[in-house]
PDB file of N, CA and C in Angstrom:
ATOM      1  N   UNK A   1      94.439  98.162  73.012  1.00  0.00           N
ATOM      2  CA  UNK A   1      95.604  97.670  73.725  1.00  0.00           C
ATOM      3  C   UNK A   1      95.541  96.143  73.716  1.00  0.00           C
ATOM      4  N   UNK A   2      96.408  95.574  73.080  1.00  0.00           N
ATOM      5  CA  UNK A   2      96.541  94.351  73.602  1.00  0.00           C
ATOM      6  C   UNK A   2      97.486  93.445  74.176  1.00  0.00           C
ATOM      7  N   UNK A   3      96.960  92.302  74.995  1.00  0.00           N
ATOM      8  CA  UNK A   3      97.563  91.819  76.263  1.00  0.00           C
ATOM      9  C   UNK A   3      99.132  91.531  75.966  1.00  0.00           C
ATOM     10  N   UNK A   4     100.179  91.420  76.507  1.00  0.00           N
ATOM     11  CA  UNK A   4     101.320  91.316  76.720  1.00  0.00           C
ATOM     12  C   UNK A   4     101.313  89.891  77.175  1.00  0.00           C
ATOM     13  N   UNK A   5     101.959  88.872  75.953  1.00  0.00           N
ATOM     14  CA  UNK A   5     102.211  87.509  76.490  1.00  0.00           C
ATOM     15  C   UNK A   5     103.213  86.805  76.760  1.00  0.00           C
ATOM     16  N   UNK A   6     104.323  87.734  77.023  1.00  0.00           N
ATOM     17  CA  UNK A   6     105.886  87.304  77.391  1.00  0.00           C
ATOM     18  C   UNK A   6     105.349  86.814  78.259  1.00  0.00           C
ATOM     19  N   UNK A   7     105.940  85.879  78.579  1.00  0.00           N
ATOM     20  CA  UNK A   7     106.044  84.986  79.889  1.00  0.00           C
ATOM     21  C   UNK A   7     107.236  85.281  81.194  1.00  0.00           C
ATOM     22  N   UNK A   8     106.952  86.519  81.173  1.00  0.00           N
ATOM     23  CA  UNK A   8     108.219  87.225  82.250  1.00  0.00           C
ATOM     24  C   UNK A   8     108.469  86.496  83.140  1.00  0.00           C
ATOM     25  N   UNK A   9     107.287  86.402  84.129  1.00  0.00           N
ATOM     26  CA  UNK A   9     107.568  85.913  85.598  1.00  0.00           C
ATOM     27  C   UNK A   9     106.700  85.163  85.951  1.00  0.00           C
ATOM     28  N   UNK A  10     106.213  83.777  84.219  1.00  0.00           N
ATOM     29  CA  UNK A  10     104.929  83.181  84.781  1.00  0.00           C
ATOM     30  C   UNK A  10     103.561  83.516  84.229  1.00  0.00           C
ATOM     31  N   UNK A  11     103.285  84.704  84.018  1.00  0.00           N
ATOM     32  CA  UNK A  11     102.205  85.185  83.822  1.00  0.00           C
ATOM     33  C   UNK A  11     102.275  86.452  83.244  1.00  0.00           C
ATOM     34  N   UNK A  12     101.587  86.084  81.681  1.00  0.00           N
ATOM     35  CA  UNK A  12     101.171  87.887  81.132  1.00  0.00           C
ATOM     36  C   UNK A  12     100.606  89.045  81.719  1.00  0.00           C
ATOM     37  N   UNK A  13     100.794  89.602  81.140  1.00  0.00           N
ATOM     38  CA  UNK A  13      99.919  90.995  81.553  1.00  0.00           C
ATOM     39  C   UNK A  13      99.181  91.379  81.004  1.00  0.00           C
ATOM     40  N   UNK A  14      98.129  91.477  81.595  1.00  0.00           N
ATOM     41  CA  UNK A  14      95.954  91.775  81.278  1.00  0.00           C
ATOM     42  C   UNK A  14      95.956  92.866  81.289  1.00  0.00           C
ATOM     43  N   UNK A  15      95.027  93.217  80.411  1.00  0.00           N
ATOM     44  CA  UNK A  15      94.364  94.354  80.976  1.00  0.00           C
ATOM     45  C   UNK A  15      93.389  94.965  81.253  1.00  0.00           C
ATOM     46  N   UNK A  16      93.887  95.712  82.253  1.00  0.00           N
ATOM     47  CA  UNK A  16      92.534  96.463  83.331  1.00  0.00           C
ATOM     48  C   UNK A  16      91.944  97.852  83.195  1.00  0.00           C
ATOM     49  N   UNK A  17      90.923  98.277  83.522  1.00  0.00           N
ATOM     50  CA  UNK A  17      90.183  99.354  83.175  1.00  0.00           C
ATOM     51  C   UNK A  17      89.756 100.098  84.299  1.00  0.00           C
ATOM     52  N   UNK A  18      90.307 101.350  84.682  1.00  0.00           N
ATOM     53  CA  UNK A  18      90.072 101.660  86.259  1.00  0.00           C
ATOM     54  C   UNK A  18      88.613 102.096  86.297  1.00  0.00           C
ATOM     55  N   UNK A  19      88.251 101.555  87.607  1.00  0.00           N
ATOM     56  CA  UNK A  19      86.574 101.907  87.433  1.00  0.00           C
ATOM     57  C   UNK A  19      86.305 102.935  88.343  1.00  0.00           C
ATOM     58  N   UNK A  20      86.974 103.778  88.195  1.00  0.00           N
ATOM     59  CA  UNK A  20      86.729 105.312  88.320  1.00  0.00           C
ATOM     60  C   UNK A  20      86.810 106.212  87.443  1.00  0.00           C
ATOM     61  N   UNK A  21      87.964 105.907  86.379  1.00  0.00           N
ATOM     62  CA  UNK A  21      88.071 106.834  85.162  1.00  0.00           C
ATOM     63  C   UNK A  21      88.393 106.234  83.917  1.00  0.00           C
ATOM     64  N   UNK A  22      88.278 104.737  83.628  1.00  0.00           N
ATOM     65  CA  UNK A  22      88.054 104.118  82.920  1.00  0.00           C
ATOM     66  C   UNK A  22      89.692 103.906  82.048  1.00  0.00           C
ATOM     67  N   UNK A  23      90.354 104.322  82.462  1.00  0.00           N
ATOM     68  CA  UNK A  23      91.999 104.258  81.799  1.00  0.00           C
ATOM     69  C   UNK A  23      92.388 102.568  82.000  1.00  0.00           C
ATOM     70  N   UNK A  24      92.622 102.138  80.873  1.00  0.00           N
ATOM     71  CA  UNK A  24      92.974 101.105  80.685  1.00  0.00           C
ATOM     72  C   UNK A  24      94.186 100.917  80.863  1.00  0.00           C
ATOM     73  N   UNK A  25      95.296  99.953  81.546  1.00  0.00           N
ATOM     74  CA  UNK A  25      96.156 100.185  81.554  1.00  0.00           C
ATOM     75  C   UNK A  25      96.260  98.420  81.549  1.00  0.00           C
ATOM     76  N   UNK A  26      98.104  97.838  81.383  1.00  0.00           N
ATOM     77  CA  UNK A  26      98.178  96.391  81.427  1.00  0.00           C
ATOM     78  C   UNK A  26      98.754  96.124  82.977  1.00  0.00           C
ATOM     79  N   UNK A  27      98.385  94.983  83.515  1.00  0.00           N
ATOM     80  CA  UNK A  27      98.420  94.681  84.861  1.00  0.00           C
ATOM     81  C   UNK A  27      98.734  92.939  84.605  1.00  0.00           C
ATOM     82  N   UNK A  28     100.140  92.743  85.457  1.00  0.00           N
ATOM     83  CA  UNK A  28     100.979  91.340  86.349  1.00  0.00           C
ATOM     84  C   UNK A  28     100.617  91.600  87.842  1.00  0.00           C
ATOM     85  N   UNK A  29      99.960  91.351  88.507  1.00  0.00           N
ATOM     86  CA  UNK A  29      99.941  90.394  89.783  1.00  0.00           C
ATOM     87  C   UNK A  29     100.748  89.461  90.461  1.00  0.00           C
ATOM     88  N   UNK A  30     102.395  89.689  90.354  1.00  0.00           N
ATOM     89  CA  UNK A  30     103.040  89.049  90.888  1.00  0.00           C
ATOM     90  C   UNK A  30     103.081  88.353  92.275  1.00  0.00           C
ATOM     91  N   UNK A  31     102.608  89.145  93.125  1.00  0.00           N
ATOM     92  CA  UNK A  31     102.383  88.627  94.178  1.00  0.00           C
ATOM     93  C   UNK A  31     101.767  89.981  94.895  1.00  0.00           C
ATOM     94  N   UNK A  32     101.377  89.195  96.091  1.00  0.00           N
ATOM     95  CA  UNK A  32     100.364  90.075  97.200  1.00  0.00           C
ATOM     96  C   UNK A  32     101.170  91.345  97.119  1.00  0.00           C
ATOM     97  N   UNK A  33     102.493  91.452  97.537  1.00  0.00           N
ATOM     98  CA  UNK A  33     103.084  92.806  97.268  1.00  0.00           C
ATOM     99  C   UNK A  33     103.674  93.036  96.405  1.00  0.00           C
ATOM    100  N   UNK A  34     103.883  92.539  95.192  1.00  0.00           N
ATOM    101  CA  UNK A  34     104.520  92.909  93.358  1.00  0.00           C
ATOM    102  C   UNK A  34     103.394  93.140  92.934  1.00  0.00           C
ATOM    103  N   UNK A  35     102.993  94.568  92.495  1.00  0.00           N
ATOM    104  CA  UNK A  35     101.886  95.284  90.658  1.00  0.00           C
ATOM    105  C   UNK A  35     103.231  95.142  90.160  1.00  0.00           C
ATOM    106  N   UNK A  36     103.185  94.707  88.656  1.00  0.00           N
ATOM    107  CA  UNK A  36     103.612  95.466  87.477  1.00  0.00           C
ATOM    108  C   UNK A  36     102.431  95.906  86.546  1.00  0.00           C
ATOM    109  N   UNK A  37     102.298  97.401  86.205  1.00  0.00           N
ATOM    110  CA  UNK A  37     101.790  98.283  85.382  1.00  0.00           C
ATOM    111  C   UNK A  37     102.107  98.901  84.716  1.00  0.00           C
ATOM    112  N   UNK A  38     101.474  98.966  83.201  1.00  0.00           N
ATOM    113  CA  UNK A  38     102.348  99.519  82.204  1.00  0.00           C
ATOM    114  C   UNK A  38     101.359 100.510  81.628  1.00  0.00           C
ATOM    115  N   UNK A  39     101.675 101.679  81.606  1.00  0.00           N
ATOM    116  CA  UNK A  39     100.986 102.563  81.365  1.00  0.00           C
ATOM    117  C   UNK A  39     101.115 102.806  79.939  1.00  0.00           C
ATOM    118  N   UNK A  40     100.006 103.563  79.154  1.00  0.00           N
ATOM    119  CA  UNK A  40     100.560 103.966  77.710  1.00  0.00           C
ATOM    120  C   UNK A  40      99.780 105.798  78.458  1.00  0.00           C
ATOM    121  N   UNK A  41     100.596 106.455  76.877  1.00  0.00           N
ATOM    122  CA  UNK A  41      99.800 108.062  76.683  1.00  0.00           C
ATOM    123  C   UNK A  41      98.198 108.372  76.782  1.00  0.00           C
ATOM    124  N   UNK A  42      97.173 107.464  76.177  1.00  0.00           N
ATOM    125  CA  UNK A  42      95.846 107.306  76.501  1.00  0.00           C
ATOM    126  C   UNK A  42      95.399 107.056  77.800  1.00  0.00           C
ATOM    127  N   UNK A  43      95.909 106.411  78.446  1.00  0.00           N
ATOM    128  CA  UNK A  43      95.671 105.757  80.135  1.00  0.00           C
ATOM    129  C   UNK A  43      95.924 107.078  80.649  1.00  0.00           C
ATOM    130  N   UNK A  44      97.224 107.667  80.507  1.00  0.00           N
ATOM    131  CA  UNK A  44      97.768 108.876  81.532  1.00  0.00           C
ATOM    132  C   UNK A  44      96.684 109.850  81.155  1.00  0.00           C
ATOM    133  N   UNK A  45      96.268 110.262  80.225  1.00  0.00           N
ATOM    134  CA  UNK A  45      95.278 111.509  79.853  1.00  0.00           C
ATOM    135  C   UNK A  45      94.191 111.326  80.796  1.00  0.00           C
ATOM    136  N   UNK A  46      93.292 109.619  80.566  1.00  0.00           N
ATOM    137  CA  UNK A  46      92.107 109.527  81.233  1.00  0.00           C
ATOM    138  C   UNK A  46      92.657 109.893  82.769  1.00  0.00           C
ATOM    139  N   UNK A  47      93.493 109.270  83.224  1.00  0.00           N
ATOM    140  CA  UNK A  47      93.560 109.316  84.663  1.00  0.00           C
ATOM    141  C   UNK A  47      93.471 110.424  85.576  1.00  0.00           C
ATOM    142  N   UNK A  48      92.129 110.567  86.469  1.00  0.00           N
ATOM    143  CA  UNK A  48      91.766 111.294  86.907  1.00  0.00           C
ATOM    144  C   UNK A  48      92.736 111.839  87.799  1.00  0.00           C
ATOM    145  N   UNK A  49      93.715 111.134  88.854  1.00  0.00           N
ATOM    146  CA  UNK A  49      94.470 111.252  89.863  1.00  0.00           C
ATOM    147  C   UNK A  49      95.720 111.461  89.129  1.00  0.00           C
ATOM    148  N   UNK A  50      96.036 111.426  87.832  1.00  0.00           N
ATOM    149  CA  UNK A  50      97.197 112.050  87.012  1.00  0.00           C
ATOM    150  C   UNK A  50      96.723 113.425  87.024  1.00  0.00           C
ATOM    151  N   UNK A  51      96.276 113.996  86.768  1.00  0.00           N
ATOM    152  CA  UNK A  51      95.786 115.481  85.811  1.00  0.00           C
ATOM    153  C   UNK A  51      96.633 116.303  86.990  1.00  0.00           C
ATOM    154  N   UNK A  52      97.555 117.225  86.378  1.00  0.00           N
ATOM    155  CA  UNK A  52      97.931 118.064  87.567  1.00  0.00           C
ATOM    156  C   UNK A  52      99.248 117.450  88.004  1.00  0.00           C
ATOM    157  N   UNK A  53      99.771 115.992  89.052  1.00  0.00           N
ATOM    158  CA  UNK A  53     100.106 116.113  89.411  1.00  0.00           C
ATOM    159  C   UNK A  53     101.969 116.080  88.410  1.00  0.00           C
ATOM    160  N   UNK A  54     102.132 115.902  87.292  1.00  0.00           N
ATOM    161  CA  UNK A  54     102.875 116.207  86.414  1.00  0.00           C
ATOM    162  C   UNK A  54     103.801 114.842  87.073  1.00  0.00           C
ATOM    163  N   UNK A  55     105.222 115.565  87.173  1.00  0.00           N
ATOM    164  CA  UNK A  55     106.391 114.187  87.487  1.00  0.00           C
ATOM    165  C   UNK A  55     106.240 114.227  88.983  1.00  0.00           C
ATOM    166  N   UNK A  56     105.328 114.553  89.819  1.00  0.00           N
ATOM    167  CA  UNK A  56     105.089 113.936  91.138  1.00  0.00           C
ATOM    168  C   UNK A  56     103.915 113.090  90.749  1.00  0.00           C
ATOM    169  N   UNK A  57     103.347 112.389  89.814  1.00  0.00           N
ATOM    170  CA  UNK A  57     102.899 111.604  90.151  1.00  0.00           C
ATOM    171  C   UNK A  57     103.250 109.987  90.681  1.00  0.00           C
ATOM    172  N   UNK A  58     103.170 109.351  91.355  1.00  0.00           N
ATOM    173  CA  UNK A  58     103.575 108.084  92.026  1.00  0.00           C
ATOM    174  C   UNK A  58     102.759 106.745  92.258  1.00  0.00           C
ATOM    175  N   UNK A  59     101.404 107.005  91.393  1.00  0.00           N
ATOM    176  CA  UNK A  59     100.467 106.040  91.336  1.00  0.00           C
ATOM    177  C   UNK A  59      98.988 106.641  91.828  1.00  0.00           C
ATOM    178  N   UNK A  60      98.295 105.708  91.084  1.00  0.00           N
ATOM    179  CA  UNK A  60      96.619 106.162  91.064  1.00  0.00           C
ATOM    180  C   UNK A  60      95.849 105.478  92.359  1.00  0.00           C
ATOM    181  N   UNK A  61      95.463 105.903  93.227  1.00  0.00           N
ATOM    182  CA  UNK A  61      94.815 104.904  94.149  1.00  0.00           C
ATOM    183  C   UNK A  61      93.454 104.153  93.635  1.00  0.00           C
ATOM    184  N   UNK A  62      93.061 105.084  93.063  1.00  0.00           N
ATOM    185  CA  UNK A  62      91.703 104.258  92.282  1.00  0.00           C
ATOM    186  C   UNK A  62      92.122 103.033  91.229  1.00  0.00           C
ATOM    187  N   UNK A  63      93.299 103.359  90.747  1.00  0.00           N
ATOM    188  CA  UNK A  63      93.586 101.944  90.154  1.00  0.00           C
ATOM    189  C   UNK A  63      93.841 101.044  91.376  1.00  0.00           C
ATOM    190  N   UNK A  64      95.192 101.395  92.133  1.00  0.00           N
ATOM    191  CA  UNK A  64      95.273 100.419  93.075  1.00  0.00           C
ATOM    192  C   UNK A  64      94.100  99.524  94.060  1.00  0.00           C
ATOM    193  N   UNK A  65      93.080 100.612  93.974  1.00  0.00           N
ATOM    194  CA  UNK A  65      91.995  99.649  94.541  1.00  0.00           C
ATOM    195  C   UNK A  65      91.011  98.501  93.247  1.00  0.00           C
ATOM    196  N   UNK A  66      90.864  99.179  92.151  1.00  0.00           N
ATOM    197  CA  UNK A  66      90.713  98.291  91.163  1.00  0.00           C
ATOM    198  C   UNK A  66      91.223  96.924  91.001  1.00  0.00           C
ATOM    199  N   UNK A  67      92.736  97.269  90.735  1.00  0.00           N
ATOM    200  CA  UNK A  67      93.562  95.721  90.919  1.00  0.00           C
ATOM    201  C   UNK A  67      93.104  95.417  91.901  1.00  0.00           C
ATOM    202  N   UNK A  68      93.317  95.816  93.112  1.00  0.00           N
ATOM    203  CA  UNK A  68      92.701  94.761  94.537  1.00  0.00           C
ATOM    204  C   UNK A  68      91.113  93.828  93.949  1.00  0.00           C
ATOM    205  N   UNK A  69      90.963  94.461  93.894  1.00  0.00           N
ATOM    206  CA  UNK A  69      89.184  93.596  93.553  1.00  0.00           C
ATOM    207  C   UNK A  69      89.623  93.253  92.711  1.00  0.00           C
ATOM    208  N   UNK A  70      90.056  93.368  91.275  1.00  0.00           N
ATOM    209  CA  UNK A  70      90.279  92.527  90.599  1.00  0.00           C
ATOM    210  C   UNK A  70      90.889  91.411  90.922  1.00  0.00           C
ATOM    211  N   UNK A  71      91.754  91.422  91.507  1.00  0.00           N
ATOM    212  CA  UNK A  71      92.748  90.204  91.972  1.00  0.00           C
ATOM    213  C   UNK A  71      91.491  89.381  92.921  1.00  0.00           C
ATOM    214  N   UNK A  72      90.671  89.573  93.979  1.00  0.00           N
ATOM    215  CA  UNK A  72      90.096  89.410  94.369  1.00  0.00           C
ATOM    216  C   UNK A  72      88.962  88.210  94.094  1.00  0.00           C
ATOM    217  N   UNK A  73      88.358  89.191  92.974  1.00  0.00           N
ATOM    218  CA  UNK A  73      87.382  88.394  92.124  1.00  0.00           C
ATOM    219  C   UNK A  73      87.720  87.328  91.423  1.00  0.00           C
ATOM    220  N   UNK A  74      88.866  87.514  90.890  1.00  0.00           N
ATOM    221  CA  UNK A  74      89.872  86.274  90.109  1.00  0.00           C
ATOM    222  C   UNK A  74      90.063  86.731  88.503  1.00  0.00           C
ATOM    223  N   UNK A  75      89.833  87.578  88.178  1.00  0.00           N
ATOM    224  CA  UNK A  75      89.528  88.751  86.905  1.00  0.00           C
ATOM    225  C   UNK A  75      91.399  88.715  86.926  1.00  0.00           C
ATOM    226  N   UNK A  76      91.733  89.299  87.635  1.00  0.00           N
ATOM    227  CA  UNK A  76      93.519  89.138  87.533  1.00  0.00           C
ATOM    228  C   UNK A  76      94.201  87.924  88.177  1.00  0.00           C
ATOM    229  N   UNK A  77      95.593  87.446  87.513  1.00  0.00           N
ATOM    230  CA  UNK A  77      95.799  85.855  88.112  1.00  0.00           C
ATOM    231  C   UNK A  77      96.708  86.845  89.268  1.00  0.00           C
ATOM    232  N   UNK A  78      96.844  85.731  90.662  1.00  0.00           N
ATOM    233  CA  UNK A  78      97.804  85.983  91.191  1.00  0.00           C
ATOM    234  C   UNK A  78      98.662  85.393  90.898  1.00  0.00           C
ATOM    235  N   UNK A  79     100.370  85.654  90.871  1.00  0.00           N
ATOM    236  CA  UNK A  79     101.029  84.513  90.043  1.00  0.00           C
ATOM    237  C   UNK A  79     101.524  84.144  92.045  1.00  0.00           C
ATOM    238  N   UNK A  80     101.701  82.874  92.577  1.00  0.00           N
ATOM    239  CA  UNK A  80     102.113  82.832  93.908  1.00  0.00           C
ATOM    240  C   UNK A  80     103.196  81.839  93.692  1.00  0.00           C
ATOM    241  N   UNK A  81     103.801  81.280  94.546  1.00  0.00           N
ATOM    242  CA  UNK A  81     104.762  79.874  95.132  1.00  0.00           C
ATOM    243  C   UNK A  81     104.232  78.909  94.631  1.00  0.00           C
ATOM    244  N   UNK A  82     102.683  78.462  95.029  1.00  0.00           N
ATOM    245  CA  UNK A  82     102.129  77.446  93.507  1.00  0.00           C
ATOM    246  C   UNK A  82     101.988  77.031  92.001  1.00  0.00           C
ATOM    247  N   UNK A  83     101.891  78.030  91.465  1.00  0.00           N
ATOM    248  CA  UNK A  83     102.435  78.147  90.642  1.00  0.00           C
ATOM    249  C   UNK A  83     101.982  79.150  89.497  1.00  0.00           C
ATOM    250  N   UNK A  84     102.919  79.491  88.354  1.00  0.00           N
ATOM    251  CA  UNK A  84     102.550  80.247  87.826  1.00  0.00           C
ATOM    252  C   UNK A  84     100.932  80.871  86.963  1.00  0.00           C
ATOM    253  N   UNK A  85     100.324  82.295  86.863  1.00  0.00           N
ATOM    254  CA  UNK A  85      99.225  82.786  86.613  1.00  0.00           C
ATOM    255  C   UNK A  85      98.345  81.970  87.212  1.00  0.00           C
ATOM    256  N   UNK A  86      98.115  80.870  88.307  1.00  0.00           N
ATOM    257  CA  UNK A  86      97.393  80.387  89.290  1.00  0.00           C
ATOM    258  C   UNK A  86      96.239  81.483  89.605  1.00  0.00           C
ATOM    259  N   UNK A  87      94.990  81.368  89.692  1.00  0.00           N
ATOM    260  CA  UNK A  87      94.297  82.344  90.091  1.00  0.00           C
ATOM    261  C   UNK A  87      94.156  82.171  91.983  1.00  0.00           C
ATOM    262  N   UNK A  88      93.968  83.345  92.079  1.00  0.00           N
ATOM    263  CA  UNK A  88      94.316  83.048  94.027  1.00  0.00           C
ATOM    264  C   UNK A  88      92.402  82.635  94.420  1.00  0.00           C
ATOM    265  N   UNK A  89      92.036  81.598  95.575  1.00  0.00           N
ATOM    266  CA  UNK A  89      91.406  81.146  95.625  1.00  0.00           C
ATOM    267  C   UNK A  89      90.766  81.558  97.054  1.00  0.00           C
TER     268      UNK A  89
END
């Protein structure tokens, strides 16, 4: 997979590897409350919290806690009001 460098909203999209089931998927950090995630067919297979739940699925929490630490650590940019792909400090 590789990274997505449109400059949508500031900042590409990385990508991340959930460290529970290892599904790679691409991740924007728009802000404290904006994910954008882009899933491909390989990501959905690995994903443990996919399997089963078919078109009710609505998101992985094990990713969502991933991005958190990622964003965290500085591994993902936050893009904020300062300015764009800024890493949050």
């Amino acid at each position: 997979m590789r990274a997505d460098n449109r400059l949508t909203d500031g900042a590409p999209m990385r990508p991340l590897a959930c460290e529970r089931c290892t599904a790679q998927v691409l991740v924007r950090k728009s802000s404290c409350q904006q994910t954008s995630v882009q899933w491909n067919g390989r990501a959905v297979a690995l994903c443990a919290e996919h399997e089963g739940a078919g078109a009710a699925f609505e998101g992985c929490g094990s990713l969502r806690d991933t991005i958190r630490e990622a964003t965290l650590r500085g591994t993902i940019a936050l893009v904020d009001e300062g300015g764009a792909g800024r890493q949050r400090t």
